[in-house]
Protein backbone atom coordinates (compact mmCIF):
# COMPACT_ATOMS: atom_id res chain seq x y z
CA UNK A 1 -9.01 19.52 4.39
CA UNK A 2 -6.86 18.60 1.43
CA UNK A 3 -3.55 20.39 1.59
CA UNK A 4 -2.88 19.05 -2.18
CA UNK A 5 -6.07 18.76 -4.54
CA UNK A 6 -6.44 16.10 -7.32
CA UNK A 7 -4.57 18.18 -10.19
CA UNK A 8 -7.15 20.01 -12.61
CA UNK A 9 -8.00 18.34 -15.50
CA UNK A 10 -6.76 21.59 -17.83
CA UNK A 11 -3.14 20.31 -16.48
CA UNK A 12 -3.43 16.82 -17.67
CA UNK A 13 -1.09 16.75 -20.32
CA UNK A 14 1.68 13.76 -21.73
CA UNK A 15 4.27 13.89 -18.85
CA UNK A 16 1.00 12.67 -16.37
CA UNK A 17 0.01 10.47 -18.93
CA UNK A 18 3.72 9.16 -18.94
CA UNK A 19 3.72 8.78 -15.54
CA UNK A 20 0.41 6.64 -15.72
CA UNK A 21 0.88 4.43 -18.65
CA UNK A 22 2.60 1.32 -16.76
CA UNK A 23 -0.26 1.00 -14.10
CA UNK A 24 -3.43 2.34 -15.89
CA UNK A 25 -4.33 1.35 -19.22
CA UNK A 26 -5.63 4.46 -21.55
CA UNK A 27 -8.90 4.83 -20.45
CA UNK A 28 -8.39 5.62 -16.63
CA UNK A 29 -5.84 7.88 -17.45
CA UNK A 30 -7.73 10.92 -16.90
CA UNK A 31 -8.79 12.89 -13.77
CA UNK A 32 -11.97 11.54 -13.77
CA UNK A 33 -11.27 7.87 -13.71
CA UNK A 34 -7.39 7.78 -11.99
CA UNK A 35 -8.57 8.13 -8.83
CA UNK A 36 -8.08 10.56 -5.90
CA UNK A 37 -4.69 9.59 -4.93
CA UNK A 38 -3.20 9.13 -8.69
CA UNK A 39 -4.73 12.63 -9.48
CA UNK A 40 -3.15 14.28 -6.65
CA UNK A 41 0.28 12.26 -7.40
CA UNK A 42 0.75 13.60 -11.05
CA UNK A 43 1.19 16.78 -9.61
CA UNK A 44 4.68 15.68 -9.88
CA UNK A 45 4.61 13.18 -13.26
CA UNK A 46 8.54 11.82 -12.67
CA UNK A 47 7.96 11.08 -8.81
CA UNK A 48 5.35 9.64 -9.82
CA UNK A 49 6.54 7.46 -12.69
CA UNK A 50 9.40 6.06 -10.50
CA UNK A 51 7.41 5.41 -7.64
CA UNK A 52 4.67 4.04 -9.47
CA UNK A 53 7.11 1.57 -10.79
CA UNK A 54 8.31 0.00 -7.31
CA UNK A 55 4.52 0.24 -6.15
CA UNK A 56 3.63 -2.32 -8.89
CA UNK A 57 6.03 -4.66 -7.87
CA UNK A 58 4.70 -4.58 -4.63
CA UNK A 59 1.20 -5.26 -5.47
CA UNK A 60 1.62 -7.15 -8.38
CA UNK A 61 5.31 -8.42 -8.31
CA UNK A 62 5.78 -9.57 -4.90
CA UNK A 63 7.07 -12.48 -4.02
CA UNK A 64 4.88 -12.49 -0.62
CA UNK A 65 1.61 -14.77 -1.49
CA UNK A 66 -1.41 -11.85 -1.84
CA UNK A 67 -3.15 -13.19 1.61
CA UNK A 68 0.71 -12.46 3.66
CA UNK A 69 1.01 -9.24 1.66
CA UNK A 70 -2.50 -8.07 1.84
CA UNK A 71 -2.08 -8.88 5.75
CA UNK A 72 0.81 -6.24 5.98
CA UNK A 73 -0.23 -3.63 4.26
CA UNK A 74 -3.47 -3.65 6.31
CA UNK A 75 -1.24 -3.29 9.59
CA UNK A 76 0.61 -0.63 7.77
CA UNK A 77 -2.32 1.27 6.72
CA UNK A 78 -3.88 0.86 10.40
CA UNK A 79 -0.53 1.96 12.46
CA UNK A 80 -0.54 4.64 9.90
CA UNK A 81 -4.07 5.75 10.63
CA UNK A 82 -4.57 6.05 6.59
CA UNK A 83 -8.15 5.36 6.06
CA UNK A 84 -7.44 6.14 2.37
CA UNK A 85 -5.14 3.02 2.45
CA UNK A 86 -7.15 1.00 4.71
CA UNK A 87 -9.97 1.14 2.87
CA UNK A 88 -8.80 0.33 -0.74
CA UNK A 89 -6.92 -2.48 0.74
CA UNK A 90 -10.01 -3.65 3.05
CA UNK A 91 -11.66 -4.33 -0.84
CA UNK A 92 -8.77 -6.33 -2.45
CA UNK A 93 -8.25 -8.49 0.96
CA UNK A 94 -11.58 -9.68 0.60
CA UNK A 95 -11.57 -9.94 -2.79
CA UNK A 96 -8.20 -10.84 -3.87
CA UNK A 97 -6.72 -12.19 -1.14
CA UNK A 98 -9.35 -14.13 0.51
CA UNK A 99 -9.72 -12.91 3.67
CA UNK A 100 -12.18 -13.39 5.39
CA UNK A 101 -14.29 -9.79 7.43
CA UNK A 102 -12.95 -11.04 10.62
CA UNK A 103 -9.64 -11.88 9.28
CA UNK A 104 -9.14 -8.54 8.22
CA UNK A 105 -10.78 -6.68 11.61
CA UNK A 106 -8.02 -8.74 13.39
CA UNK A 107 -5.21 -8.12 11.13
CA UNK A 108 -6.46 -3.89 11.40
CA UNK A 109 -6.30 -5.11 15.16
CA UNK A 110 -2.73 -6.31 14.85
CA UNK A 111 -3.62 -9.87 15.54
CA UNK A 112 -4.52 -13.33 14.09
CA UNK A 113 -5.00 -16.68 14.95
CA UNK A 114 -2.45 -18.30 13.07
CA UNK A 115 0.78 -17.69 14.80
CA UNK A 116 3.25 -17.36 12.18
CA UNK A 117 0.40 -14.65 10.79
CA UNK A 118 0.70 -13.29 14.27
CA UNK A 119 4.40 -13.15 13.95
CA UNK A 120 4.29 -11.56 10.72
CA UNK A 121 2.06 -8.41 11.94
CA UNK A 122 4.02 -8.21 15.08
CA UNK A 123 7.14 -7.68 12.83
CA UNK A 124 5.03 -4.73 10.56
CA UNK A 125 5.11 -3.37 14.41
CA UNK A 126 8.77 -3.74 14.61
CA UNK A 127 9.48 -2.56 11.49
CA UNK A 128 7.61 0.40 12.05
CA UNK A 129 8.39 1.41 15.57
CA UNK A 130 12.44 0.29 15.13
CA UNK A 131 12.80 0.64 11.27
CA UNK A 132 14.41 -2.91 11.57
CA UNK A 133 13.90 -6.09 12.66
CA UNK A 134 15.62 -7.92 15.36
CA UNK A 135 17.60 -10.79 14.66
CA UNK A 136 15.15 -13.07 16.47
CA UNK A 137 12.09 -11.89 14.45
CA UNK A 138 13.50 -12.35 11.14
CA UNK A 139 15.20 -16.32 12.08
CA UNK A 140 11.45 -16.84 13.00
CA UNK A 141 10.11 -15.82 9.30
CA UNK A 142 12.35 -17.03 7.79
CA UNK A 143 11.38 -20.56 8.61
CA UNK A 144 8.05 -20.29 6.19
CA UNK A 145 9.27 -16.83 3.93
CA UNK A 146 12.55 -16.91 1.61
CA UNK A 147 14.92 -14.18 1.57
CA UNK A 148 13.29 -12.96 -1.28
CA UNK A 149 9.97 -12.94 0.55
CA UNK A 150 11.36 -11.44 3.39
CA UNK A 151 13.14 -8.51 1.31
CA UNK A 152 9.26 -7.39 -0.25
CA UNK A 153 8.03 -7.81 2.89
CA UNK A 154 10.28 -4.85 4.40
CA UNK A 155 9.76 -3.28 1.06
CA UNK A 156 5.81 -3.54 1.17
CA UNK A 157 5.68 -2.22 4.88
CA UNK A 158 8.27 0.49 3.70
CA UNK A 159 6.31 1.54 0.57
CA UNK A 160 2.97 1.49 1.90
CA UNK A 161 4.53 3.54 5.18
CA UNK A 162 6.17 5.89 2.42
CA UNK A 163 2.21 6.25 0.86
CA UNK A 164 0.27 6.57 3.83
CA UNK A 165 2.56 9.46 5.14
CA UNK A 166 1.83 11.14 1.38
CA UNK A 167 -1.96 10.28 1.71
CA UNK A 168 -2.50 11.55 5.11
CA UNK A 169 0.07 14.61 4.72
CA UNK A 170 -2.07 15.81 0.98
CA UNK A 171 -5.52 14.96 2.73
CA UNK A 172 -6.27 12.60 -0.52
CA UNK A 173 -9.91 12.13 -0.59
CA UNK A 174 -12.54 9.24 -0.87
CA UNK A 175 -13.35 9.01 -4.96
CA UNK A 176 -17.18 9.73 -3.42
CA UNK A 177 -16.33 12.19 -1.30
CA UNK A 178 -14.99 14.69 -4.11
């Protein structure tokens, strides 16, 4: 059960379309195309507007190649138990990001073949369970990630922690399920 609905079309008005207009382009901002989860956000337009913004940069901005970041935010969504999450990202792994149906079972799994891929969803772990990580784990990324890469990556397992606690807590809804 949803404890926060999509908000009702009637209640659309300029602030939600303000708070859309730097992800969506014109035509999917409305409650029929935004999606569950952006039509339950806009219940609050200026949360939504400035968290919008730093979500962008993590999908779009990132400095993490889409294959590493599409890797974490899989873990994320699966230690989150966000099937909301899990499933959008599912799609753009195999689409975007290459990944392969096994590739992403694993990574759900919380493990990979590659062991610098191994070390990188251990440390979504860490990160989760510790809110930090340890000395050792971040001298070991940072021999293939930058400091820059290794700043979105505690960014993209903090933002998509921060959205699968909002998903999960509002009960957002499959698009085909509504």
């Amino acid at each position: 059960m949803a404890l926060l609905s999509p908000l009702p079309a009637e209640l659309w008005d300029e602030d939600v379309d303000a708070a859309l207009k730097g992800l969506m382009p014109r035509h999917m901002r409305n409650p029929e195309q935004a999606g569950t989860a952006m039509a339950t956000l806009v219940h609050h337009p200026e949360l939504t507007k400035a968290f919008l913004g730093f979500s962008v940069h993590l999908l779009f901005r990132s400095t993490l190649p889409a294959r590493l970041r599409e890797l974490v935010i899989l873990r994320v969504a699966a230690l989150h138990d966000c099937s909301y999450e899990r499933e959008h990202h599912v799609e753009i792994a195999g689409t975007e990001a290459g990944l392969t149906p096994d590739e992403i079972a694993a990574a759900l799994d919380g493990s990979a073949e590659d062991p610098f891929e191994q070390r990188l969803l251990d440390s979504v772990r860490e990160l989760t369970e510790t809110s930090r990580l340890s000395e050792e784990t971040w001298t070991a990324l940072s021999e293939h990630l930058t400091t820059k890469q290794l700043m979105d990556l505690i960014f993209t397992v903090g933002g998509y922690s921060l959205m699968a606690m909002a998903y999960n807590t509002f009960g957002i809804e499959f698009e085909d399920e509504r």
